[in-house]
C-alpha atoms as a PDB file:
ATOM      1  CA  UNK A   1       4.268  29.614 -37.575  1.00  0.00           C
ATOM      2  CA  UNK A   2       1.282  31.679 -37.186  1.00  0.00           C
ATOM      3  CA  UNK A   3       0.021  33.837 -39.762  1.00  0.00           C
ATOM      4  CA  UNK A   4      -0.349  37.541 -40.048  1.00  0.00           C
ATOM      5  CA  UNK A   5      -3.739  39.138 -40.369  1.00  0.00           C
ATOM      6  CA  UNK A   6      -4.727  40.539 -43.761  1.00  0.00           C
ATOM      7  CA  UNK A   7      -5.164  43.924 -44.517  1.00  0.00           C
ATOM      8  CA  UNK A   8      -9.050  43.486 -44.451  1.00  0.00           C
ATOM      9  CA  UNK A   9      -9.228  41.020 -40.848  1.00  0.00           C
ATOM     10  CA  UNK A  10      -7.655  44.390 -39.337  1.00  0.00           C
ATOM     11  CA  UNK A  11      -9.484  46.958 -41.409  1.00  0.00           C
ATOM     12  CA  UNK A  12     -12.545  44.775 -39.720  1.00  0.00           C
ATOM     13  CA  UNK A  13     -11.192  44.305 -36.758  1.00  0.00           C
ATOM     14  CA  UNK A  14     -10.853  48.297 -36.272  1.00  0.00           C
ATOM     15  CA  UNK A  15     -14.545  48.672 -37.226  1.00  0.00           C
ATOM     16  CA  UNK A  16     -15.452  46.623 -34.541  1.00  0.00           C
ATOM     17  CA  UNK A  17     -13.436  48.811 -31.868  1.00  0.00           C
ATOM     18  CA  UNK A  18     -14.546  51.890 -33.439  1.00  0.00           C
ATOM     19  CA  UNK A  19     -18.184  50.586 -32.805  1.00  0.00           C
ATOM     20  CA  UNK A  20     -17.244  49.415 -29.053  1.00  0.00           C
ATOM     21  CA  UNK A  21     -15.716  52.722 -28.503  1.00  0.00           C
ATOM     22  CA  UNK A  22     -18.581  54.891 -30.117  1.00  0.00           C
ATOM     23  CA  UNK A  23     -21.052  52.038 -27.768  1.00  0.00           C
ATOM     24  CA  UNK A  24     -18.948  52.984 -24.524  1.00  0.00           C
ATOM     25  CA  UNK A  25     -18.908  56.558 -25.095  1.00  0.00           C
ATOM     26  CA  UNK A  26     -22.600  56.475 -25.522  1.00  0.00           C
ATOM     27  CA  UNK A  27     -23.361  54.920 -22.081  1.00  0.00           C
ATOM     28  CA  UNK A  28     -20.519  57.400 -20.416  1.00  0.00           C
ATOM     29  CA  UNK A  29     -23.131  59.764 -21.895  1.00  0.00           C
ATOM     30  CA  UNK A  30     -25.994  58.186 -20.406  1.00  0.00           C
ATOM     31  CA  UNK A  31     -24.261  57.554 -16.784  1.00  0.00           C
ATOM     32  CA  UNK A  32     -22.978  60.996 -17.168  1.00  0.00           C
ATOM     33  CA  UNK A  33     -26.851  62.542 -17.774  1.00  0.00           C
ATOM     34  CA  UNK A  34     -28.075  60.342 -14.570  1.00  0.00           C
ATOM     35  CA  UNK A  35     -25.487  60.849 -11.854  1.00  0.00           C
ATOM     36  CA  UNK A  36     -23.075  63.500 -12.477  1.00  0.00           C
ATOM     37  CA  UNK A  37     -25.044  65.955 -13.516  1.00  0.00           C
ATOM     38  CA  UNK A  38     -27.877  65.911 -11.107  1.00  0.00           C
ATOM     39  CA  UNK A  39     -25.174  65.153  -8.304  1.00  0.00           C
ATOM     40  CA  UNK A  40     -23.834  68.606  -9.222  1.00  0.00           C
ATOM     41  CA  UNK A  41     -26.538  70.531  -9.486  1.00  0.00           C
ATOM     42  CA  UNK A  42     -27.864  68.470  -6.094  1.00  0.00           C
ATOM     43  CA  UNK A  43     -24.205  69.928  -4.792  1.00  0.00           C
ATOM     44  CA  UNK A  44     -25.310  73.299  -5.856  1.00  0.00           C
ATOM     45  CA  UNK A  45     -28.167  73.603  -3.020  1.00  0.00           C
ATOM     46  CA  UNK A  46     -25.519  72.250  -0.470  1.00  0.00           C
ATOM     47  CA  UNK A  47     -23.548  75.230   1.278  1.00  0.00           C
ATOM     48  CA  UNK A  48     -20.549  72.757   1.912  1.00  0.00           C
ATOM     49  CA  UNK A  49     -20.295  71.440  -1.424  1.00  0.00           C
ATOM     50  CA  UNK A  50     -21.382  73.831  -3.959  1.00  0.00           C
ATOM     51  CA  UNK A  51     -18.141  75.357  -4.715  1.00  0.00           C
ATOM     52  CA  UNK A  52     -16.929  72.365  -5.928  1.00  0.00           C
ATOM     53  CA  UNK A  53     -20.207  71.441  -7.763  1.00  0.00           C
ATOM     54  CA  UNK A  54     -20.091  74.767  -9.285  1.00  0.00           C
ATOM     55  CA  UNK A  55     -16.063  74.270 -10.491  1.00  0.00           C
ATOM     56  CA  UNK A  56     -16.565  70.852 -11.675  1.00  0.00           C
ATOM     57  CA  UNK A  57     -20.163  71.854 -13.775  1.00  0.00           C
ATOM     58  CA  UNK A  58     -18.283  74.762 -15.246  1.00  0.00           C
ATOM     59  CA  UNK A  59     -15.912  72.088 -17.180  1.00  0.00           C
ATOM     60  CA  UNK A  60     -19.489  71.217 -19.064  1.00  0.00           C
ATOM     61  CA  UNK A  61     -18.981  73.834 -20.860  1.00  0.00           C
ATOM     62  CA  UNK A  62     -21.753  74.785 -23.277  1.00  0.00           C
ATOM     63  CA  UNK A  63     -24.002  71.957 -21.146  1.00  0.00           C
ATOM     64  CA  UNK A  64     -23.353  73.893 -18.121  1.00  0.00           C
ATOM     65  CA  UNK A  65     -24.294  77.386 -20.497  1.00  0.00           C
ATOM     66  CA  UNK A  66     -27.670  75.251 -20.822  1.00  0.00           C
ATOM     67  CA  UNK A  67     -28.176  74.340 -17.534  1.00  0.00           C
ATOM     68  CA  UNK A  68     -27.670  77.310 -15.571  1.00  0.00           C
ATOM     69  CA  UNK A  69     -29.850  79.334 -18.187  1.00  0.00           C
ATOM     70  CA  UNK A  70     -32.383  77.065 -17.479  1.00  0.00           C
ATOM     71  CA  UNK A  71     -32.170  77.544 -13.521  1.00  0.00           C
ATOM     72  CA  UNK A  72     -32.583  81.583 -14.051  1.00  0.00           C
ATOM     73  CA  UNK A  73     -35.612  81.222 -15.541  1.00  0.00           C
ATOM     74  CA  UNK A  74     -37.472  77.773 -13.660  1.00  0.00           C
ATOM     75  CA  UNK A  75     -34.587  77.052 -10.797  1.00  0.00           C
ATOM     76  CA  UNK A  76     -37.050  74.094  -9.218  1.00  0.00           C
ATOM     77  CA  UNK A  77     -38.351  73.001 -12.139  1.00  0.00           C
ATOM     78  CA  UNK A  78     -34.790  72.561 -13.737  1.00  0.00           C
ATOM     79  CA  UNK A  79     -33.506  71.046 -10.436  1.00  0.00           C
ATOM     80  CA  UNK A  80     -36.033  68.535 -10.408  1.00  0.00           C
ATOM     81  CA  UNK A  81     -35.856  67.844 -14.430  1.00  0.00           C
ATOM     82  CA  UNK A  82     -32.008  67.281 -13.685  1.00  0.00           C
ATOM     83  CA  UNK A  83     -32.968  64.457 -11.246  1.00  0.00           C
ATOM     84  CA  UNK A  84     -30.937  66.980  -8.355  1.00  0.00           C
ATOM     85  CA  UNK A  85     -34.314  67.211  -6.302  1.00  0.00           C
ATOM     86  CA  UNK A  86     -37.657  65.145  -5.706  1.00  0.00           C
ATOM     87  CA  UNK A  87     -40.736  66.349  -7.688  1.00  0.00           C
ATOM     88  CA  UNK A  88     -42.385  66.848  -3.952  1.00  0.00           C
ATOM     89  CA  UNK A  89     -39.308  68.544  -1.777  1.00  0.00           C
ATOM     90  CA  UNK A  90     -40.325  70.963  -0.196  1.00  0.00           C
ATOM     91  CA  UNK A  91     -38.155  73.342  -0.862  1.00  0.00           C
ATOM     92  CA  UNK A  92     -39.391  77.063  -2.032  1.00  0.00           C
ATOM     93  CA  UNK A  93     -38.024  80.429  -2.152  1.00  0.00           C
ATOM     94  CA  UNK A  94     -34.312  81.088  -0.624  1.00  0.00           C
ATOM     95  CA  UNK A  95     -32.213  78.028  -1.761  1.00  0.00           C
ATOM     96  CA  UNK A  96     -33.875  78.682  -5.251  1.00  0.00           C
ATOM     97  CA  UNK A  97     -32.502  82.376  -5.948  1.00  0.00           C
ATOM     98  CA  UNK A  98     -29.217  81.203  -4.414  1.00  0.00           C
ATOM     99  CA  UNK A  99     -28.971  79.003  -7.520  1.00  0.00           C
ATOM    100  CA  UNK A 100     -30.333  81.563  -9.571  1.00  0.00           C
ATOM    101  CA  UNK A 101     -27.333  83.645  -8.183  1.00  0.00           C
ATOM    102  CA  UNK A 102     -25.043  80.845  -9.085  1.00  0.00           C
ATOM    103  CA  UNK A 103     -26.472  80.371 -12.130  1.00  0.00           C
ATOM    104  CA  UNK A 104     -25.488  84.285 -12.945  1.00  0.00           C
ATOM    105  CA  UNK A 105     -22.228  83.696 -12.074  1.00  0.00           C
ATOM    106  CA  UNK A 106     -21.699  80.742 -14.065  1.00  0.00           C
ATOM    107  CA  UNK A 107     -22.870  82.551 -16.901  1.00  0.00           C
ATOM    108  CA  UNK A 108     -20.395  85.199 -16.759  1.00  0.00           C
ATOM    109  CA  UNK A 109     -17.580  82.732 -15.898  1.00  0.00           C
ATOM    110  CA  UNK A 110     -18.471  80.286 -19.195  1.00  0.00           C
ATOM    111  CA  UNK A 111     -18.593  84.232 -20.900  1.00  0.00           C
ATOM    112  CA  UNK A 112     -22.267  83.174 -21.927  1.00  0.00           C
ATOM    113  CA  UNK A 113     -23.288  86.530 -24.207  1.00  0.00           C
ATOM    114  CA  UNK A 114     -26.389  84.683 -25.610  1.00  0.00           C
ATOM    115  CA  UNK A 115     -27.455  85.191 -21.083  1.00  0.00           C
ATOM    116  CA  UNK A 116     -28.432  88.629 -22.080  1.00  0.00           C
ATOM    117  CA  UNK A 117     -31.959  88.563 -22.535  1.00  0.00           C
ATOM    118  CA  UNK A 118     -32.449  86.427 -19.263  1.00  0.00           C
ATOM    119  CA  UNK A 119     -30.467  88.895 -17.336  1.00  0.00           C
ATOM    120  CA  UNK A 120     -32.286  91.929 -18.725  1.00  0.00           C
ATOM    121  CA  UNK A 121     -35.680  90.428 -17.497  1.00  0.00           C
ATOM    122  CA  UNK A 122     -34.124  89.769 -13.951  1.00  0.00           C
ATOM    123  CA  UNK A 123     -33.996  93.026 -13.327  1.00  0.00           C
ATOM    124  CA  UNK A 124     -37.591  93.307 -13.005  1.00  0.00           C
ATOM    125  CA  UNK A 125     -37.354  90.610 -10.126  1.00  0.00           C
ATOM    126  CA  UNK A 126     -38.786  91.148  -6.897  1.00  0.00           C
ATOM    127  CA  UNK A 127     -35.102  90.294  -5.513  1.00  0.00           C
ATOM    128  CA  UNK A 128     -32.507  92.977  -4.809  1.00  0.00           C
ATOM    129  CA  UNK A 129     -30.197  90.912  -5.165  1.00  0.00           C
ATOM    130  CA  UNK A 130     -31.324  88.933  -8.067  1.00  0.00           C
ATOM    131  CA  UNK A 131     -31.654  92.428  -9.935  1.00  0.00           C
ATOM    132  CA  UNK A 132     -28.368  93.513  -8.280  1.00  0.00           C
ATOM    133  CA  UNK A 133     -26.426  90.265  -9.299  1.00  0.00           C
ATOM    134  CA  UNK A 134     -27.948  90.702 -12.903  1.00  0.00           C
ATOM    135  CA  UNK A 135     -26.947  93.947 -13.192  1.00  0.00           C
ATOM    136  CA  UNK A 136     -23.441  93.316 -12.356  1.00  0.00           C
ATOM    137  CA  UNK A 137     -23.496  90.203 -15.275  1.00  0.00           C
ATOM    138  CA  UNK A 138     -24.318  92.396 -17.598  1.00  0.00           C
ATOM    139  CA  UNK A 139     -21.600  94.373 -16.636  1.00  0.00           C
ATOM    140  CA  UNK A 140     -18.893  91.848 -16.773  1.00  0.00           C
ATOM    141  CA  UNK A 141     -20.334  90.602 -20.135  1.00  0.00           C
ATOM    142  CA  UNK A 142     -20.522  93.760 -21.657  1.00  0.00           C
ATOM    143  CA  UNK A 143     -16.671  94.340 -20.757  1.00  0.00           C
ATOM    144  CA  UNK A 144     -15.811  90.404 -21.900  1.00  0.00           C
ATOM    145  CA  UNK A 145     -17.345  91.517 -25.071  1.00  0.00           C
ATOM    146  CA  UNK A 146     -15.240  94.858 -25.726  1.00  0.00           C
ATOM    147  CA  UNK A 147     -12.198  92.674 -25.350  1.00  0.00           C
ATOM    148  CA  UNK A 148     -12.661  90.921 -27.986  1.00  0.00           C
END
């Protein structure tokens, strides 16, 4: 007859999955950071698949808050941070205010209040729309706020 564990084999034996778990978790993390993230963004500049990039960043939450503040004020330079394009792509001008755009809207979607001050200085920008798009954030903001 086989015997039954002691109190302190199991209390050890749980430390040791709490570390695996806390391990795994860690590298989800990591994989997460490498792929997913960039991939999204990446999905972003993609007509075809950016509404579904844009959905599935949303569920990032504050991350996503991060991100697309980040992409209002240096969209290539936070693309290519994020791994979503090479350092050298040439890309410039139109596919970067359409993320800026997106970025706006994510921002009022995720109810991001602390957006503000980066939508205040886009209406300085150059871009009608940008300025136009802003405005309208602030808007929705503003009202999200009032509920509250």
């Amino acid at each position: 007859m086989e015997s039954q564990p002691s109190y302190e084999e199991l209390l050890a034996e749980n430390q040791q999955l709490k570390r695996r778990v806390e391990e795994l978790e860690q590298k989800l993390e990591e994989l997460r950071r490498k792929f997913l993230i960039p991939t999204l963004v990446q999905g972003l500049l993609v007509p075809a698949r950016r509404d579904s990039a844009f959905e599935q960043l949303l569920t990032l939450g504050d991350e996503a808050k991060q991100i697309f503040l980040s992409v209002l004020e240096r969209p290539k330079e936070t693309a290519i941070e994020l791994g979503a394009i090479a350092p050298r792509e040439p890309l410039t001008g139109e596919p970067f205010e359409t993320l800026r755009l997106i970025a706006i809207e994510g921002l009022v979607r995720l109810e991001a209040k602390d957006a503000v001050k980066h939508l205040v200085k886009l209406l300085e920008s150059d871009n009608a729309l940008l300025r136009l798009k802003a405005l309208w954030a602030l808007g929705k903001l503003k009202d999200a706020s009032d509920e509250i």
